[in-house]
PDB file of N, CA and C in Angstrom:
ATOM      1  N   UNK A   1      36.805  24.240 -28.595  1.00  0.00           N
ATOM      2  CA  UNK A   1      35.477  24.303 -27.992  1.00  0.00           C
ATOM      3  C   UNK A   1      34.764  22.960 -28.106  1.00  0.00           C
ATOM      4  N   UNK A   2      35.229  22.039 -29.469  1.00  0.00           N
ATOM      5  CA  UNK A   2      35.097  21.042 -29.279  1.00  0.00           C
ATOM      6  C   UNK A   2      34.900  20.014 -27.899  1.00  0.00           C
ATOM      7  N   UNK A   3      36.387  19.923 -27.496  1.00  0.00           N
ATOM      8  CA  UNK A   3      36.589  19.198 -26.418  1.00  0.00           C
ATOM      9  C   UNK A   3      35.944  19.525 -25.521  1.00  0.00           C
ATOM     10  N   UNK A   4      35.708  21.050 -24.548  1.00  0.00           N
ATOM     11  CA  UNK A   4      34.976  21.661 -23.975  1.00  0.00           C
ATOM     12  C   UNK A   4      33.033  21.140 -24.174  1.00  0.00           C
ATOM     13  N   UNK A   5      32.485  20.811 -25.028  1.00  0.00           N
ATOM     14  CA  UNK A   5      31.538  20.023 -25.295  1.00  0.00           C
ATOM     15  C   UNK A   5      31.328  19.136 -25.107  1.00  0.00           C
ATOM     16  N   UNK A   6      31.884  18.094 -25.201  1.00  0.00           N
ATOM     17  CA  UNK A   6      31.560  16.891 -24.717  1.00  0.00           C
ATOM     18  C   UNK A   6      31.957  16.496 -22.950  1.00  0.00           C
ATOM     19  N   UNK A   7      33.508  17.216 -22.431  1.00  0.00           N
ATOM     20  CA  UNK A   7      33.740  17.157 -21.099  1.00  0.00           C
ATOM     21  C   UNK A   7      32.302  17.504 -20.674  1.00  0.00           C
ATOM     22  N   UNK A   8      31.541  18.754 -20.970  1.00  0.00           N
ATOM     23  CA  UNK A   8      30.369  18.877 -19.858  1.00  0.00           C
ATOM     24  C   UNK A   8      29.471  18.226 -20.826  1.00  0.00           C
ATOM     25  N   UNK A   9      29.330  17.067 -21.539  1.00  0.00           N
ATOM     26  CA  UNK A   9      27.923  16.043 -21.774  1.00  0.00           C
ATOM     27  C   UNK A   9      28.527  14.715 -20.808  1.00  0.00           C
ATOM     28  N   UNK A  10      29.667  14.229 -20.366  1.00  0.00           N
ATOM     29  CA  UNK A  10      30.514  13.692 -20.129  1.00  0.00           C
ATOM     30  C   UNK A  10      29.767  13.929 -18.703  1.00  0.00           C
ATOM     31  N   UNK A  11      29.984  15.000 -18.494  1.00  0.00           N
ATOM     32  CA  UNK A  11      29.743  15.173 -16.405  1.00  0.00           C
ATOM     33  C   UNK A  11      28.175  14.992 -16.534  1.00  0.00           C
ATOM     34  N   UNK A  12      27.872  15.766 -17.331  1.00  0.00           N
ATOM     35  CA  UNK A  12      26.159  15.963 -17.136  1.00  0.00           C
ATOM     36  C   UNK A  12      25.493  14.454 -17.379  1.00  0.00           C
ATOM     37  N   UNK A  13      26.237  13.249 -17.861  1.00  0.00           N
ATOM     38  CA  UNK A  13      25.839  12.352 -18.073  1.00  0.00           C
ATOM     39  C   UNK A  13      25.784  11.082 -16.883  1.00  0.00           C
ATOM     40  N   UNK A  14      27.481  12.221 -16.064  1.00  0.00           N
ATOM     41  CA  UNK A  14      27.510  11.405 -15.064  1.00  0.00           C
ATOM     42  C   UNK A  14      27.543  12.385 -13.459  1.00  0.00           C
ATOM     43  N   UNK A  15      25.883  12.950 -14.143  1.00  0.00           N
ATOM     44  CA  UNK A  15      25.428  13.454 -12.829  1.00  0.00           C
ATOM     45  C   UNK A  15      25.654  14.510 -12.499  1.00  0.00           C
ATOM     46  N   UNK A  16      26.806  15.047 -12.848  1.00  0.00           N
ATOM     47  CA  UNK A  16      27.451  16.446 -12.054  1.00  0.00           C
ATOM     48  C   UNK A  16      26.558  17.613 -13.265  1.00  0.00           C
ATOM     49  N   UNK A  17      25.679  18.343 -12.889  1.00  0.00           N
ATOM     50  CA  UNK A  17      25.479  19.138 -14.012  1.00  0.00           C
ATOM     51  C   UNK A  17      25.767  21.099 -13.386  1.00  0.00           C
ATOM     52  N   UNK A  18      25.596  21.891 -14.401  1.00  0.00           N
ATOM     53  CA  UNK A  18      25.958  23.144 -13.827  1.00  0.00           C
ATOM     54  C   UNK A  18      25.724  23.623 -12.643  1.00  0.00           C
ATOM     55  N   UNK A  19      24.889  23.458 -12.107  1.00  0.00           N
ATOM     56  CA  UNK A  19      24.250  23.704 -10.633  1.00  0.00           C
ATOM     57  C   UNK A  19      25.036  23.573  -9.911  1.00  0.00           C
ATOM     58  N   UNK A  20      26.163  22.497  -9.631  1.00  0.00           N
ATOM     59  CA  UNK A  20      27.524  22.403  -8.979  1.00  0.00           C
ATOM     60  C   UNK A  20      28.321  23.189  -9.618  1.00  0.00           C
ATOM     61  N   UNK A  21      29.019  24.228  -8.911  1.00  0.00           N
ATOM     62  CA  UNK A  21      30.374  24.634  -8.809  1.00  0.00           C
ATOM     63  C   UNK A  21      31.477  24.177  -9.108  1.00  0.00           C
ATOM     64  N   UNK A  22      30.987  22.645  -8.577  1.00  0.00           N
ATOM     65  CA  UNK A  22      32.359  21.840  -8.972  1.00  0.00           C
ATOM     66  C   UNK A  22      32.378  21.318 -10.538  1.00  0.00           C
ATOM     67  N   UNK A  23      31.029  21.758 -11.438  1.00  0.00           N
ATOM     68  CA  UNK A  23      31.060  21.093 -12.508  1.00  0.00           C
ATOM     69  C   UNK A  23      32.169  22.000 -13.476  1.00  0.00           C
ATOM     70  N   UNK A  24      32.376  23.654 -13.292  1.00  0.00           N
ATOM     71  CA  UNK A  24      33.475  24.352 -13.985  1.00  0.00           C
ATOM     72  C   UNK A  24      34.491  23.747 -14.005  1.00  0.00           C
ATOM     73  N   UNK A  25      34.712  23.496 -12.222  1.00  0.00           N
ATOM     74  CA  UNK A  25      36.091  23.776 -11.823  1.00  0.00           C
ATOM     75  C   UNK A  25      36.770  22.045 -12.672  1.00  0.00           C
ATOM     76  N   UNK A  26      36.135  21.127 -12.452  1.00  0.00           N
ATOM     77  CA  UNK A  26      36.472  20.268 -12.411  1.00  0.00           C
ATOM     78  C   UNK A  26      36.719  19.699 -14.169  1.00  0.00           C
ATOM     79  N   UNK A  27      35.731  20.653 -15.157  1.00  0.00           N
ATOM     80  CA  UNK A  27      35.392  20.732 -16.318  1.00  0.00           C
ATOM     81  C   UNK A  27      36.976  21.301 -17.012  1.00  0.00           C
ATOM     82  N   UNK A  28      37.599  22.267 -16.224  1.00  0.00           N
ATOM     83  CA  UNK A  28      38.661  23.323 -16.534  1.00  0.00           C
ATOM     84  C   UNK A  28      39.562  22.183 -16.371  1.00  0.00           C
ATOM     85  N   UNK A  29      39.433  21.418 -15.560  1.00  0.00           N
ATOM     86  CA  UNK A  29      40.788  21.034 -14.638  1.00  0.00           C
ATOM     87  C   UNK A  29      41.041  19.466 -15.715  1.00  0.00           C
ATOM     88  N   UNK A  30      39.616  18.798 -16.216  1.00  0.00           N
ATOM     89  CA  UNK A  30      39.660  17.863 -17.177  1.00  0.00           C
ATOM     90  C   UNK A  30      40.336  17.895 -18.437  1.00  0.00           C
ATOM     91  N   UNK A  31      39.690  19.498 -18.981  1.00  0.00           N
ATOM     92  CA  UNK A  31      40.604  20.199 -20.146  1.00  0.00           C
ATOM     93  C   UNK A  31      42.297  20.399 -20.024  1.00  0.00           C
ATOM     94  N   UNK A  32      42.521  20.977 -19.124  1.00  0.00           N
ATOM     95  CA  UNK A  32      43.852  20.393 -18.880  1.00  0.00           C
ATOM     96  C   UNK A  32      44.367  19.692 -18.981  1.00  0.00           C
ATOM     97  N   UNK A  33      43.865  18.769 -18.161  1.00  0.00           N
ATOM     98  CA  UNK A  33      44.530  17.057 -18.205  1.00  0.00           C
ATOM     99  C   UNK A  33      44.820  16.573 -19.202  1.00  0.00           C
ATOM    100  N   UNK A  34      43.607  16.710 -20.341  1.00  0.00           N
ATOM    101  CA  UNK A  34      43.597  16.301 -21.640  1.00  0.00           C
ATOM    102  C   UNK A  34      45.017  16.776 -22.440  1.00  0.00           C
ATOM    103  N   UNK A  35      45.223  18.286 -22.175  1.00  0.00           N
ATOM    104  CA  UNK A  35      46.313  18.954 -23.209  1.00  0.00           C
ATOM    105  C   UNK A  35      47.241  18.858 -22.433  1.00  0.00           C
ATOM    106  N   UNK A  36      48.005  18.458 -21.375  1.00  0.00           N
ATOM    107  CA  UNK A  36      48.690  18.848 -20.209  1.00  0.00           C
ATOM    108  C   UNK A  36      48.965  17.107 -19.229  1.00  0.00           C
ATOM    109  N   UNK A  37      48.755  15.701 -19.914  1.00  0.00           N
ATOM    110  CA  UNK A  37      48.595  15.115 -18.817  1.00  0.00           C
ATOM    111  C   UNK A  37      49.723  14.889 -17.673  1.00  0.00           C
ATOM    112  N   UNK A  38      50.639  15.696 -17.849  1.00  0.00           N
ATOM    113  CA  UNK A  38      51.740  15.368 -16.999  1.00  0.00           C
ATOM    114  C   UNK A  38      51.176  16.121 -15.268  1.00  0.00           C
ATOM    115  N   UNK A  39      49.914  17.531 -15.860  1.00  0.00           N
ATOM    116  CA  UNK A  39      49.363  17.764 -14.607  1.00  0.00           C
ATOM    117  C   UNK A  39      49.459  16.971 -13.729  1.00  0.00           C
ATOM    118  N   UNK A  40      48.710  15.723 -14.483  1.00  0.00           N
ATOM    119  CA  UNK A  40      48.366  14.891 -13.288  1.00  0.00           C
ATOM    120  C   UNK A  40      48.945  14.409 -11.918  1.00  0.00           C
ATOM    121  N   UNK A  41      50.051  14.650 -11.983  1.00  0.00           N
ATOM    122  CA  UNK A  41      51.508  14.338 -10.709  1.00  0.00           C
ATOM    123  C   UNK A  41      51.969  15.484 -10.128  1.00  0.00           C
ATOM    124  N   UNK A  42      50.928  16.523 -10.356  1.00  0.00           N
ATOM    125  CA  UNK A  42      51.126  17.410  -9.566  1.00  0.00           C
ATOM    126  C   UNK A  42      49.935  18.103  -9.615  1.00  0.00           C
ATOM    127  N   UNK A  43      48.980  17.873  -9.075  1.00  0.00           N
ATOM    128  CA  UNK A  43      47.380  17.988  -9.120  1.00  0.00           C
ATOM    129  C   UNK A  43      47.318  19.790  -7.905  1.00  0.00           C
ATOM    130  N   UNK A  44      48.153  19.262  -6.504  1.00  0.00           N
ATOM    131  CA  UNK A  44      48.123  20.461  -5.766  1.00  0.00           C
ATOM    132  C   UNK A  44      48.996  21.688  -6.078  1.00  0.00           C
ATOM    133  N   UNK A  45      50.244  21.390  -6.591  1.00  0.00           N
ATOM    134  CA  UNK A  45      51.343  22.298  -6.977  1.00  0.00           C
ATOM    135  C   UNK A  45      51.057  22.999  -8.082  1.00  0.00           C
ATOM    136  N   UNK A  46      50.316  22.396  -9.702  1.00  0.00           N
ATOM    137  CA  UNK A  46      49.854  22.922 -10.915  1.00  0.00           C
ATOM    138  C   UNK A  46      48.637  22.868 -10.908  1.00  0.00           C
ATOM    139  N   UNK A  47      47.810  21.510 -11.268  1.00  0.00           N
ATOM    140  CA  UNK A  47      46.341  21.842 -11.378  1.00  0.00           C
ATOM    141  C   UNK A  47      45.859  22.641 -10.778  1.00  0.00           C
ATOM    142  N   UNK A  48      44.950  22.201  -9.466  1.00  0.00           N
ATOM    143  CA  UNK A  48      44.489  23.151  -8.808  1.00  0.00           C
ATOM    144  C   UNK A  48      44.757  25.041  -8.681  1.00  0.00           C
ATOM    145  N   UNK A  49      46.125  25.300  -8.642  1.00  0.00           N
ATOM    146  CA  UNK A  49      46.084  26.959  -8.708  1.00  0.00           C
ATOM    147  C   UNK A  49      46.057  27.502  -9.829  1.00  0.00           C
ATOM    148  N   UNK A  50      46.274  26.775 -11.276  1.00  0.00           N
ATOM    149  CA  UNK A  50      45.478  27.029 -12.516  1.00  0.00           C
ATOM    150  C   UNK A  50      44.406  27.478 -12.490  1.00  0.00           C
ATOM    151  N   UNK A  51      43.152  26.275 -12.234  1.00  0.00           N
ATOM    152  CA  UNK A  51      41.687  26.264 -12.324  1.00  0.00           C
ATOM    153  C   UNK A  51      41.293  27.157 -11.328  1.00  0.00           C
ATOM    154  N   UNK A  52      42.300  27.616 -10.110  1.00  0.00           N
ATOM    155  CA  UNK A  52      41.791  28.516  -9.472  1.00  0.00           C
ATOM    156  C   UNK A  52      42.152  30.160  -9.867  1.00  0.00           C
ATOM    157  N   UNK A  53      43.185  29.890 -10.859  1.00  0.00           N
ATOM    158  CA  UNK A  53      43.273  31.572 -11.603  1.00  0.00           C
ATOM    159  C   UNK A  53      42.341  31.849 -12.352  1.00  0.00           C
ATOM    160  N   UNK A  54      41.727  31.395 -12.822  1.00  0.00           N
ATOM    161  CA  UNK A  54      40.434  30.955 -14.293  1.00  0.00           C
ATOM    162  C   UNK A  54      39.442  31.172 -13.684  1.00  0.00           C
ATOM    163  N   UNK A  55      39.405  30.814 -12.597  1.00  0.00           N
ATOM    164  CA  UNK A  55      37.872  31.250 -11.804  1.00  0.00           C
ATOM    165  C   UNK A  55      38.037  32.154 -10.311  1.00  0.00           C
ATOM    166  N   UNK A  56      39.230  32.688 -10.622  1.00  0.00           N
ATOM    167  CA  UNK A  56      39.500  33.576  -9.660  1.00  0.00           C
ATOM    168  C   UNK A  56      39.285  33.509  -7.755  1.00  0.00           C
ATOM    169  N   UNK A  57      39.321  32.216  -7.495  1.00  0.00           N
ATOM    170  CA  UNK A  57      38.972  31.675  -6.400  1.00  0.00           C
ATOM    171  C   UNK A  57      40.701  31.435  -5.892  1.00  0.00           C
ATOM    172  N   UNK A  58      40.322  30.290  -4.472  1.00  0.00           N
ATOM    173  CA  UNK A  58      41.612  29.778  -4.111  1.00  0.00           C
ATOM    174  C   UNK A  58      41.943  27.962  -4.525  1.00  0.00           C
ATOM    175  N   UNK A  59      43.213  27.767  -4.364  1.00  0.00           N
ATOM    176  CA  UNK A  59      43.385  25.753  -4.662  1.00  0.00           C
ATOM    177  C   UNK A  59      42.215  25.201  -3.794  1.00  0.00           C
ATOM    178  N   UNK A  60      42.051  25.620  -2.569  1.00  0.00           N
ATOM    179  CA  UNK A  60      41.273  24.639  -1.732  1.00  0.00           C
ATOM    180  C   UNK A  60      40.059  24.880  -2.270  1.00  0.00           C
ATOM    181  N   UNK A  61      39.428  25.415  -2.732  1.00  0.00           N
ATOM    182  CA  UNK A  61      38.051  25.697  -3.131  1.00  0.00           C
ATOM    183  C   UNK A  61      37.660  24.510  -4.168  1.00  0.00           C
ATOM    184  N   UNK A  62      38.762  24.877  -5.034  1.00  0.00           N
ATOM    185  CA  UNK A  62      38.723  23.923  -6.600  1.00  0.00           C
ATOM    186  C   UNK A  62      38.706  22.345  -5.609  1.00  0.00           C
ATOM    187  N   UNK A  63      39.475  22.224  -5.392  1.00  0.00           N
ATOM    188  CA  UNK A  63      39.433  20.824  -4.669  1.00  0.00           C
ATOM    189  C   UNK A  63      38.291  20.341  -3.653  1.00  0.00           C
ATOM    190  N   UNK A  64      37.868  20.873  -3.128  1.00  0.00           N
ATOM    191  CA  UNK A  64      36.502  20.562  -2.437  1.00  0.00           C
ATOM    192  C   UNK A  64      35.546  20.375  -3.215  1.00  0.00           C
ATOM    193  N   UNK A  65      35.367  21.632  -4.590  1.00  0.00           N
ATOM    194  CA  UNK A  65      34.473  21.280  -5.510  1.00  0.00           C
ATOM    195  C   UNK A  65      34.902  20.127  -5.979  1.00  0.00           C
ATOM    196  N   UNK A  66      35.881  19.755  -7.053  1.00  0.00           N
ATOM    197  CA  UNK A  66      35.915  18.855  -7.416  1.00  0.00           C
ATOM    198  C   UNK A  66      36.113  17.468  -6.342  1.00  0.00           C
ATOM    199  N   UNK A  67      35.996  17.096  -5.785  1.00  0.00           N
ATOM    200  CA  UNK A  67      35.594  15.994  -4.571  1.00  0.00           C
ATOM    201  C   UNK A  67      34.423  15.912  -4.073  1.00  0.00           C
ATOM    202  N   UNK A  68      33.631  16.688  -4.152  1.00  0.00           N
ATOM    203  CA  UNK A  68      32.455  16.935  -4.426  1.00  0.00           C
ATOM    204  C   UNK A  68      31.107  16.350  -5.750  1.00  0.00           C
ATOM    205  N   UNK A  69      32.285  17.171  -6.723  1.00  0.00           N
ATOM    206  CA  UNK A  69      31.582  16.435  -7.915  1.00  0.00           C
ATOM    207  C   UNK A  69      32.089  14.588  -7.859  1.00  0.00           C
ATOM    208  N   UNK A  70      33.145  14.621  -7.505  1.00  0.00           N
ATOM    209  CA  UNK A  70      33.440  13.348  -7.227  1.00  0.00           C
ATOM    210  C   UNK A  70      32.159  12.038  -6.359  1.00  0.00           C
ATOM    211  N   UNK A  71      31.590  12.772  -5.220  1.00  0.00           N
ATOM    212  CA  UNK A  71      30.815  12.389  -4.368  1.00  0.00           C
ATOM    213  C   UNK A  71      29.959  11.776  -5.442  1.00  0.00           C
ATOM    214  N   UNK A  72      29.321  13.166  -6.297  1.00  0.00           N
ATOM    215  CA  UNK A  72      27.939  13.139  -7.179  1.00  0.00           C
ATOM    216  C   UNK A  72      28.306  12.009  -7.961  1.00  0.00           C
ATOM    217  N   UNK A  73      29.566  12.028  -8.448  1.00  0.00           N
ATOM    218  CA  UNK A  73      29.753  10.995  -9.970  1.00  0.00           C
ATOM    219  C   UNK A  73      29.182   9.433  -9.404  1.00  0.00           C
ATOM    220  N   UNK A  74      29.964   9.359  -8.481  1.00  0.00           N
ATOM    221  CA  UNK A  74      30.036   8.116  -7.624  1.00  0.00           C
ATOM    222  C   UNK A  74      28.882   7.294  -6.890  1.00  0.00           C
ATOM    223  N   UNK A  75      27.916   8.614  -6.808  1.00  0.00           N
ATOM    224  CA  UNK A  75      26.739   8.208  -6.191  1.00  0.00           C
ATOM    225  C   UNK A  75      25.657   7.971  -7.140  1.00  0.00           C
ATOM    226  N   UNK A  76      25.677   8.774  -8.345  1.00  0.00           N
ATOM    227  CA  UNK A  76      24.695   8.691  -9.070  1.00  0.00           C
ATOM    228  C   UNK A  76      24.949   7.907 -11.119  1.00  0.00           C
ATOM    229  N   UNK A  77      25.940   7.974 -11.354  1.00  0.00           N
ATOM    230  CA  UNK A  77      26.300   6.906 -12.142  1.00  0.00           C
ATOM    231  C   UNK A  77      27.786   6.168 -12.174  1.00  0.00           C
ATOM    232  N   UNK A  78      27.969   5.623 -11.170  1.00  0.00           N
ATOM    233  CA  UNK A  78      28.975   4.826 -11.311  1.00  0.00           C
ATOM    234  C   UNK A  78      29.482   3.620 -12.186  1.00  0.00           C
ATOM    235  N   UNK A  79      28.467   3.163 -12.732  1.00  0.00           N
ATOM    236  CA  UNK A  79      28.361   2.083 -13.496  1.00  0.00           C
ATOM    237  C   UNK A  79      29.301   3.067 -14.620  1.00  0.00           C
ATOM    238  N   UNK A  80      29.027   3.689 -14.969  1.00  0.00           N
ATOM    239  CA  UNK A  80      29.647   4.760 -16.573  1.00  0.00           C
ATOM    240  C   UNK A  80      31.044   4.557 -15.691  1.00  0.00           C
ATOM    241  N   UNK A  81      31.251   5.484 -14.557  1.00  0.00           N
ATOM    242  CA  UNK A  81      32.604   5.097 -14.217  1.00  0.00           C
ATOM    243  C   UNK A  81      33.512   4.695 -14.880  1.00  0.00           C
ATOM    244  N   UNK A  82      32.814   3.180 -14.252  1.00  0.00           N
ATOM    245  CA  UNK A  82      33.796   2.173 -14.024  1.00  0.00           C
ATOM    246  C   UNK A  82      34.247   1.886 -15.326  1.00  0.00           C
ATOM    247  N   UNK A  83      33.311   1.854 -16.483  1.00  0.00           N
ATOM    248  CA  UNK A  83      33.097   1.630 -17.865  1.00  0.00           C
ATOM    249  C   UNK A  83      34.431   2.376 -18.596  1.00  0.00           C
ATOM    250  N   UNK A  84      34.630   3.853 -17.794  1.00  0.00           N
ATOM    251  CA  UNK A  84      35.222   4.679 -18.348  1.00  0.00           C
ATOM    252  C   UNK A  84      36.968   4.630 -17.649  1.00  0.00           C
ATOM    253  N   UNK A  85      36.852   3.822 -16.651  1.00  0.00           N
ATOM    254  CA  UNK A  85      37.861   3.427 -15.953  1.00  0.00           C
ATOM    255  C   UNK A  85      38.528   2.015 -16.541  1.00  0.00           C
ATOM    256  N   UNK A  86      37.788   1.317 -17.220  1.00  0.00           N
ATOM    257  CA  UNK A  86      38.014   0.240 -17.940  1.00  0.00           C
ATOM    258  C   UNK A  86      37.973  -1.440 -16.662  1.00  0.00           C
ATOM    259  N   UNK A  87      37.623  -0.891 -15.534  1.00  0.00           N
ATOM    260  CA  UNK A  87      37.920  -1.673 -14.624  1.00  0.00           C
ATOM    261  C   UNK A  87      37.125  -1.368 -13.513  1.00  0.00           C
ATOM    262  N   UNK A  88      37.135  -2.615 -12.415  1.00  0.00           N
ATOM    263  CA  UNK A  88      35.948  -2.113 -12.013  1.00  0.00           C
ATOM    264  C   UNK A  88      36.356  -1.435 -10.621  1.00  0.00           C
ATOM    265  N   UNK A  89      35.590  -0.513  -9.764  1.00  0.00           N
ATOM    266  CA  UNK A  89      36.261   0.473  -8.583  1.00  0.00           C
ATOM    267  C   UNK A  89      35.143  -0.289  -7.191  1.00  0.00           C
ATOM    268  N   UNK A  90      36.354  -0.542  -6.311  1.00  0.00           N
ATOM    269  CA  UNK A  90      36.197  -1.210  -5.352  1.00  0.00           C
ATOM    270  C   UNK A  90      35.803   0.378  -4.293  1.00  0.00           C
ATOM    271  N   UNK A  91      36.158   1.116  -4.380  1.00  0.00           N
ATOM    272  CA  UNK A  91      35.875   2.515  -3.966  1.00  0.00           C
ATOM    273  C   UNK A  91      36.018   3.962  -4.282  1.00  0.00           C
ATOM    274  N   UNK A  92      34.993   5.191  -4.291  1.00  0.00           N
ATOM    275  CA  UNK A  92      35.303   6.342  -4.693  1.00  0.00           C
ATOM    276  C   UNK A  92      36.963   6.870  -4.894  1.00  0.00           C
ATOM    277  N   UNK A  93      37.006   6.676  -6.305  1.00  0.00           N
ATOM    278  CA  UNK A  93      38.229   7.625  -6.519  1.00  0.00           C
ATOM    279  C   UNK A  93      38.334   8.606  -5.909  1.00  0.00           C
ATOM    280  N   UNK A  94      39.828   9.010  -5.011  1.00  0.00           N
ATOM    281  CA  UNK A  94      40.521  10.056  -5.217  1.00  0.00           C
ATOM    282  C   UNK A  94      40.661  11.308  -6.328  1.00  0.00           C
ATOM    283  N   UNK A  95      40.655  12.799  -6.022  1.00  0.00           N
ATOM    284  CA  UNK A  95      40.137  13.599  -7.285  1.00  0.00           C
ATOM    285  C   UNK A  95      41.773  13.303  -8.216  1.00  0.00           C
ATOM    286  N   UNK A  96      42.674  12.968  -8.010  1.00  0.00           N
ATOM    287  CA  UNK A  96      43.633  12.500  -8.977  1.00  0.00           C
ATOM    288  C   UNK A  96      42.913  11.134 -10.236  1.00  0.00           C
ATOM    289  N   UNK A  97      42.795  10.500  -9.003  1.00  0.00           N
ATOM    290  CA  UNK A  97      42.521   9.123  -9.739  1.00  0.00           C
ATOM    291  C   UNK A  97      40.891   9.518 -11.008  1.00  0.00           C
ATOM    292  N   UNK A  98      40.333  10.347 -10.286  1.00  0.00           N
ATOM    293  CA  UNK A  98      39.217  10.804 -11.184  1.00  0.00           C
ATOM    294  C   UNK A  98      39.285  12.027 -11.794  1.00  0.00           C
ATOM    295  N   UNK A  99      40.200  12.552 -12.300  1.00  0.00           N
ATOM    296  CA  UNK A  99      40.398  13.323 -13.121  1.00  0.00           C
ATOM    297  C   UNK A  99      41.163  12.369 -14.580  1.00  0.00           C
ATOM    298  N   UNK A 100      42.205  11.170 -13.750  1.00  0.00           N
ATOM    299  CA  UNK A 100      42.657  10.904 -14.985  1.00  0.00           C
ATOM    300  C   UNK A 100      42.137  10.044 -15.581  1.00  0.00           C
ATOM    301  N   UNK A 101      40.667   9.146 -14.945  1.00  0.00           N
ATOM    302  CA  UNK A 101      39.626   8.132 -15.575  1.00  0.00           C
ATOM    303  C   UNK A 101      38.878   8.979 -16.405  1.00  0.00           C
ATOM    304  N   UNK A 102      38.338  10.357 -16.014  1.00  0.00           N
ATOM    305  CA  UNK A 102      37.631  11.188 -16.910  1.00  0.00           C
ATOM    306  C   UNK A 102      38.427  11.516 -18.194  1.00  0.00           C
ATOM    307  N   UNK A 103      39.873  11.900 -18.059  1.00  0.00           N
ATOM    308  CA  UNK A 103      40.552  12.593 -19.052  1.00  0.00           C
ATOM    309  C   UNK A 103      41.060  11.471 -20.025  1.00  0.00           C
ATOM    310  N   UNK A 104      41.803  10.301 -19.636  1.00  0.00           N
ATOM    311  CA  UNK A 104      41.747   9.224 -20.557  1.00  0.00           C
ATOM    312  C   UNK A 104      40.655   8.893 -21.193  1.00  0.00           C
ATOM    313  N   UNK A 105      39.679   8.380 -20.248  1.00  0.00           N
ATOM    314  CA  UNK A 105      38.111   8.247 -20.821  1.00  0.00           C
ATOM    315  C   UNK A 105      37.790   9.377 -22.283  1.00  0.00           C
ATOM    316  N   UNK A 106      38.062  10.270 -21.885  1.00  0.00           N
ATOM    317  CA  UNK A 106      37.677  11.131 -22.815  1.00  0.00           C
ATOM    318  C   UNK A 106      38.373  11.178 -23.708  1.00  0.00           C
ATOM    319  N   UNK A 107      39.698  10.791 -24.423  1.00  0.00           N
ATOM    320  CA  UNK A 107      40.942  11.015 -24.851  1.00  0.00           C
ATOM    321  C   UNK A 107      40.474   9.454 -25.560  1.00  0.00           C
ATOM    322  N   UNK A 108      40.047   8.521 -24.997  1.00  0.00           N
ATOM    323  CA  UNK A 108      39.944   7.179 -26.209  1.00  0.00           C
ATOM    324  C   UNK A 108      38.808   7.059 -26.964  1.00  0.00           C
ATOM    325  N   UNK A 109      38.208   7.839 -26.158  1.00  0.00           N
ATOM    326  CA  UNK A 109      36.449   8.464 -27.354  1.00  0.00           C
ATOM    327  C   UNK A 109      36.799   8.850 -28.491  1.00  0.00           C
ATOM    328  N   UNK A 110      38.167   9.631 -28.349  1.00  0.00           N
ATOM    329  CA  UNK A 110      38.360  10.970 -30.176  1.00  0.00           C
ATOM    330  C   UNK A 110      38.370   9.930 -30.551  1.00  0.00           C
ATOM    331  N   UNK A 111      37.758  10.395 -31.957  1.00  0.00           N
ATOM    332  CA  UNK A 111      38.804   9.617 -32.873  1.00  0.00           C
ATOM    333  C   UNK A 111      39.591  10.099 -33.333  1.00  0.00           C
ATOM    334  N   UNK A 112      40.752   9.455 -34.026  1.00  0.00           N
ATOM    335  CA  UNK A 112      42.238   9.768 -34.616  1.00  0.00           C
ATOM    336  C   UNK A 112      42.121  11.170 -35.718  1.00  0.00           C
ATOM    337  N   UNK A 113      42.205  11.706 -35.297  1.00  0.00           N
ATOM    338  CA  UNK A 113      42.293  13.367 -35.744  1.00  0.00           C
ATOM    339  C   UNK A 113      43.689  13.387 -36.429  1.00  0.00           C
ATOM    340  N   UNK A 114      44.901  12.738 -35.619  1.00  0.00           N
ATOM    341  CA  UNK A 114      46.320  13.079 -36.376  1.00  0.00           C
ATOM    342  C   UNK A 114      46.972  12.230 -38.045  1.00  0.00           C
ATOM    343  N   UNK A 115      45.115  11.509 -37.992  1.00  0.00           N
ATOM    344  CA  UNK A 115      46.071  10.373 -39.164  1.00  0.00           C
ATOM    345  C   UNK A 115      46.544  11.118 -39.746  1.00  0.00           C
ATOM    346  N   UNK A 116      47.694  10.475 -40.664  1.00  0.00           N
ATOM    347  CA  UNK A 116      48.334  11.116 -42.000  1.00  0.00           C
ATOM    348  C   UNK A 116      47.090  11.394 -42.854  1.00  0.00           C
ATOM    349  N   UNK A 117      47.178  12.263 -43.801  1.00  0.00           N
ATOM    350  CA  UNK A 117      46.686  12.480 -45.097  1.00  0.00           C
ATOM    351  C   UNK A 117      47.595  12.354 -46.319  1.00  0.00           C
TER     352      UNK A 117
END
């Protein structure tokens, strides 16, 4: 529930807040990424009909939302973005390309949880 916490301070920071639809879908689909990043290379075949069993909808839905929230991220703090992309974006990510700037992004924030003891 951890992780789940900060993904939505993460969106809400960069604009997308509950009021979008796409902030679940795209919230679910981040969590994934995180535990799962091999999703990522198959975003239409796995992601998407995941996040769409979870919220009981269809793939195309999830994907409009999240391209959507994409729109919002892009329009209203991009600067964090790019920050979180490590580099700077010559144009709106693709929801691949911005799922895995969010999910890395989010993934070099932890800190090291596995050290030895």
């Amino acid at each position: 529930m951890e992780h789940q916490k900060k993904v939505e301070e993460l969106l809400s920071s960069l604009g997308v807040t509950a009021n979008y639809t796409g902030f679940f879908y795209i919230s679910a689909a981040i969590m994934l990424c995180m535990e799962h990043p091999e999703q990522l290379t198959m975003i239409t075949k796995q992601l998407y009909p995941e996040v769409a069993r979870q919220y009981k909808t269809n793939w195309r839905a999830v994907e409009r939302n999240i391209r959507t929230a994409g729109c919002v991220i892009w329009r209203e703090n991009h600067p964090l973005l790019e920050k979180l992309a490590r580099r700077p974006l010559a144009k709106k990510p693709c929801n691949a390309q911005l799922l895995a700037i969010l999910s890395s992004g989010l993934r070099a924030m932890e800190p090291e949880e596995t050290a030895p003891r």
